[in-house]
Each structure stands twice: as C-alpha cells, then as structure tokens.
N, C-alpha and C. Protein backbone atom coordinates (compact mmCIF):
# COMPACT_ATOMS: atom_id res chain seq x y z
N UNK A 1 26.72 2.61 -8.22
CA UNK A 1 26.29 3.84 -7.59
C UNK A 1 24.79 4.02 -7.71
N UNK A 2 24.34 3.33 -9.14
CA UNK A 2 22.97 3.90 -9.12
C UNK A 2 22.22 2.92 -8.43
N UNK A 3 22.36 1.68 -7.83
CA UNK A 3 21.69 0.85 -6.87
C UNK A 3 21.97 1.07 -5.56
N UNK A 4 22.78 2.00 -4.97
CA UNK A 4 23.04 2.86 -3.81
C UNK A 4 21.81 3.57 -3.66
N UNK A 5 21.58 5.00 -4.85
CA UNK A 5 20.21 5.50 -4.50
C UNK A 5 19.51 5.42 -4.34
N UNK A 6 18.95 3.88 -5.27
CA UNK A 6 18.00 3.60 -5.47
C UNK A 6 17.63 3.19 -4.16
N UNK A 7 18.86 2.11 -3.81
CA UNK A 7 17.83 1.68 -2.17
C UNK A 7 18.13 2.63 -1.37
N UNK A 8 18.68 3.64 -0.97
CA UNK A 8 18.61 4.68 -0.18
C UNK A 8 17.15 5.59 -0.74
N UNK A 9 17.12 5.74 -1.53
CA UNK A 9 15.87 6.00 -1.72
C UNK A 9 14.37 5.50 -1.41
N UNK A 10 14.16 3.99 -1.66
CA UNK A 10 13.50 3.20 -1.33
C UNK A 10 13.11 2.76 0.20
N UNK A 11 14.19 3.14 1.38
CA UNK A 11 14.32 3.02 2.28
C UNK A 11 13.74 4.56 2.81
N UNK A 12 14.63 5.35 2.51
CA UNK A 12 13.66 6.73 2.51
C UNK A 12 12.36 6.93 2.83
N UNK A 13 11.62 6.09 1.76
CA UNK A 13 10.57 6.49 1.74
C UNK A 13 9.42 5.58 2.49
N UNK A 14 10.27 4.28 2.51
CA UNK A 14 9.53 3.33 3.98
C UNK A 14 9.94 4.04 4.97
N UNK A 15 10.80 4.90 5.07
CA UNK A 15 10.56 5.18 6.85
C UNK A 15 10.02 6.67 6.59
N UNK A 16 9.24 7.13 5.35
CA UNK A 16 8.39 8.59 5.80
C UNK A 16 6.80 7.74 6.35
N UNK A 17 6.95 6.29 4.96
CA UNK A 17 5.31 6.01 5.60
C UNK A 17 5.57 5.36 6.82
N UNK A 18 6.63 4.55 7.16
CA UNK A 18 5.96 4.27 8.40
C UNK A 18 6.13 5.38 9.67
N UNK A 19 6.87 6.51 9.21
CA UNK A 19 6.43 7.85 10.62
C UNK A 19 5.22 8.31 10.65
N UNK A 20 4.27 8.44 9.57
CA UNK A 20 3.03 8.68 8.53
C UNK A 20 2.29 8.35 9.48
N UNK A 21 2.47 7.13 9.66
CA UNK A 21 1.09 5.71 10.15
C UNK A 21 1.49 5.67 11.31
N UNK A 22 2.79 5.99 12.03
CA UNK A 22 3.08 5.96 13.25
C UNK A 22 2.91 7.21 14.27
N UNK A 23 2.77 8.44 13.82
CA UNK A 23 2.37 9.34 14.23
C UNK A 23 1.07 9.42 15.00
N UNK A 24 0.09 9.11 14.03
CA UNK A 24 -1.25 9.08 14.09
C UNK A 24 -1.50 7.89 15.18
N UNK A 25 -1.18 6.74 15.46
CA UNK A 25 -1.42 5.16 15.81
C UNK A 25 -0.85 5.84 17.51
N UNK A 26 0.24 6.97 17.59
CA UNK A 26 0.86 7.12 18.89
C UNK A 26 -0.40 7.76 19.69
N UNK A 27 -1.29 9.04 18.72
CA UNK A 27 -2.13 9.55 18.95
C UNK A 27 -3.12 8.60 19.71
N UNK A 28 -3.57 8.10 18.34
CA UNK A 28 -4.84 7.51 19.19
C UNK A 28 -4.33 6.37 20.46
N UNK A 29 -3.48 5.24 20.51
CA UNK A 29 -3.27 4.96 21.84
C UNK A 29 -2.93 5.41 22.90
N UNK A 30 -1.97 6.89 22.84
CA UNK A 30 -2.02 7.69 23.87
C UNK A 30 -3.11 8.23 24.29
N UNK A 31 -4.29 8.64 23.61
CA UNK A 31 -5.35 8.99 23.83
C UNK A 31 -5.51 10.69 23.79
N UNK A 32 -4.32 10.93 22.97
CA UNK A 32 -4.57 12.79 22.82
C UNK A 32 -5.22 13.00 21.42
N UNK A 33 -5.71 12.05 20.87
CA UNK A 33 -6.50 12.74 19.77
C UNK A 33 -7.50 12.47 19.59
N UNK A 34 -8.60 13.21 18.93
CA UNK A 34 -9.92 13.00 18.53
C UNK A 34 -10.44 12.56 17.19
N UNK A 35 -11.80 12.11 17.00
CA UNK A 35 -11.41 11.86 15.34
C UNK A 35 -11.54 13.04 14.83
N UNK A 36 -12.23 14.24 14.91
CA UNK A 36 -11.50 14.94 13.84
C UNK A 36 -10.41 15.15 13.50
N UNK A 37 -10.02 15.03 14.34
CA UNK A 37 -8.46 15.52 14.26
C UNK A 37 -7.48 14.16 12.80
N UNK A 38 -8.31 13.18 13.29
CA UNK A 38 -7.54 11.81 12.60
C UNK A 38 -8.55 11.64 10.99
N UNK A 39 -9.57 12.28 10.92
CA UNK A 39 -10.64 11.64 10.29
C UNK A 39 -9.46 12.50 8.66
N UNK A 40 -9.17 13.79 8.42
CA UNK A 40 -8.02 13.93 7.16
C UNK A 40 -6.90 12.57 7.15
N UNK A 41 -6.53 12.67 7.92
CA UNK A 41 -5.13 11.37 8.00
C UNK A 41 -5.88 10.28 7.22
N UNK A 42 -6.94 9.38 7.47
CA UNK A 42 -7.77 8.57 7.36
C UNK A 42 -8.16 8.54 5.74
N UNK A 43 -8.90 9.65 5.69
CA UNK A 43 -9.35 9.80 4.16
C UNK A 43 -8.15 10.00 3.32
N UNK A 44 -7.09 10.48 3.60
CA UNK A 44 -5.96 10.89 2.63
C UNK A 44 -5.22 9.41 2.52
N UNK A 45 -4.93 8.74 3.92
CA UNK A 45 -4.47 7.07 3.53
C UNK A 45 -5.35 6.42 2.44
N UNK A 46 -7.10 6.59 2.53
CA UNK A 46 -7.81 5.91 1.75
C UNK A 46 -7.44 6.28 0.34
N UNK A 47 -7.59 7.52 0.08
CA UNK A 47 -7.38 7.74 -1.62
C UNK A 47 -6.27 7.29 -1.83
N UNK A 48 -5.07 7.16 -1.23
CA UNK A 48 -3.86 7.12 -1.32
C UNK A 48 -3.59 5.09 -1.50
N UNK A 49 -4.34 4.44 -0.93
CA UNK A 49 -4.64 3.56 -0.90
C UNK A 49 -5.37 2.87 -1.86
N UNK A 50 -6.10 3.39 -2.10
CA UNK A 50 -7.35 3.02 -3.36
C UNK A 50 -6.33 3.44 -4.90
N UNK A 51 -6.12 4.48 -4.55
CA UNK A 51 -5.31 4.83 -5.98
C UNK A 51 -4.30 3.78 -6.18
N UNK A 52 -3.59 3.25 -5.57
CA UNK A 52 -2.08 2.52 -5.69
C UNK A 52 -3.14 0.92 -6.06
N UNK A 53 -3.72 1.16 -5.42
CA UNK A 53 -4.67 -0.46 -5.69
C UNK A 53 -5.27 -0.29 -7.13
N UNK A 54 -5.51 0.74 -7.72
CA UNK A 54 -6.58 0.51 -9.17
C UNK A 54 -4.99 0.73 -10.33
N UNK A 55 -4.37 1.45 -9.71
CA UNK A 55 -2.76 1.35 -10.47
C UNK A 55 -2.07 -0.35 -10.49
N UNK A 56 -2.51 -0.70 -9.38
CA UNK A 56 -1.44 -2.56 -9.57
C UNK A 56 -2.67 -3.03 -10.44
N UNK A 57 -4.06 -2.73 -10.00
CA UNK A 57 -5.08 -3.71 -10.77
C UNK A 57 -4.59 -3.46 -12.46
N UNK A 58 -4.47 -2.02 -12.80
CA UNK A 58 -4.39 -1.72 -14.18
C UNK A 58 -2.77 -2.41 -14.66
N UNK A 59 -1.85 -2.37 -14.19
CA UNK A 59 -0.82 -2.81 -14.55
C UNK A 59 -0.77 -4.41 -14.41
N UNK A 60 -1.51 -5.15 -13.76
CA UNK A 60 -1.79 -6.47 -13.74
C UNK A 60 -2.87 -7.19 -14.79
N UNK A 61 -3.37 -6.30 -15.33
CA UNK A 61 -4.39 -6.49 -16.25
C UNK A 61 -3.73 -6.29 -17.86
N UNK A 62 -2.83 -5.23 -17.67
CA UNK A 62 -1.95 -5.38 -18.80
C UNK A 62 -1.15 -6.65 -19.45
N UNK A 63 -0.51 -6.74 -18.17
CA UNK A 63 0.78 -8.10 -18.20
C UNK A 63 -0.53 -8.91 -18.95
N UNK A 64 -1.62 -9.41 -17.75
CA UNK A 64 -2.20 -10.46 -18.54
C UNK A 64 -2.67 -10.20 -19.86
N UNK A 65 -3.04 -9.06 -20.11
CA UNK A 65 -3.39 -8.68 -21.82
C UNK A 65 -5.07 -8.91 -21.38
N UNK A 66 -5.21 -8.82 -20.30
CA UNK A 66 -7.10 -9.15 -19.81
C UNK A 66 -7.84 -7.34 -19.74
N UNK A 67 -9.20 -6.97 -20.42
CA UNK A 67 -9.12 -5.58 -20.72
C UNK A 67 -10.65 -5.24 -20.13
C-alpha cells in the first residue's frame, strides 16, 4: 500500500510540474503573453532550480565525504 502512494504521489507531482512549464510554453508560442507577464514564472523556476541544484551538490558532497 505504501508503494501505491508513494508513486501516486510521485506521479502527482510530475504532472503539476509539467502543467507548470506547460502553461507558460502555450503562452509564449501562442503569442498571448508578454514578458512581464512570464518574467515571475522565470525567476521563481530559477530559484526553484538553483535551490534543488545546491541541495544534490550538498548531498553529493556528503556521500563522497568531500567538504
């Protein structure tokens, strides 16, 4: 049961990011949006992005015991 949630969960949450990234991507090739409009979306992927990247760097640096 608890590997049921888990990937129902996991799946979950690949299809919020990819509506996330797909929302925005419909925008700009349809051509109804501007960058302001996209330029929050943008910066919030970046931190969101950068953060998850200095989190694998730090947890990869552990395993190796490298400081």
């Amino acid at each position: 049961m608890s590997d049921t949630r888990s990937t129902t969960r996991r799946w979950t949450k690949r299809g919020l990011a990819a509506a996330l990234l797909a929302v925005p991507m419909l925008a700009v090739f349809g051509g109804s949006a501007s960058a302001a409009e996209l330029t929050p979306i943008a910066e919030y992927l970046d931190s969101t992005i950068a953060g998850l990247s200095a989190s694998l760097v730090q947890a990869l640096a552990a395993l190796l015991g490298v400081s």
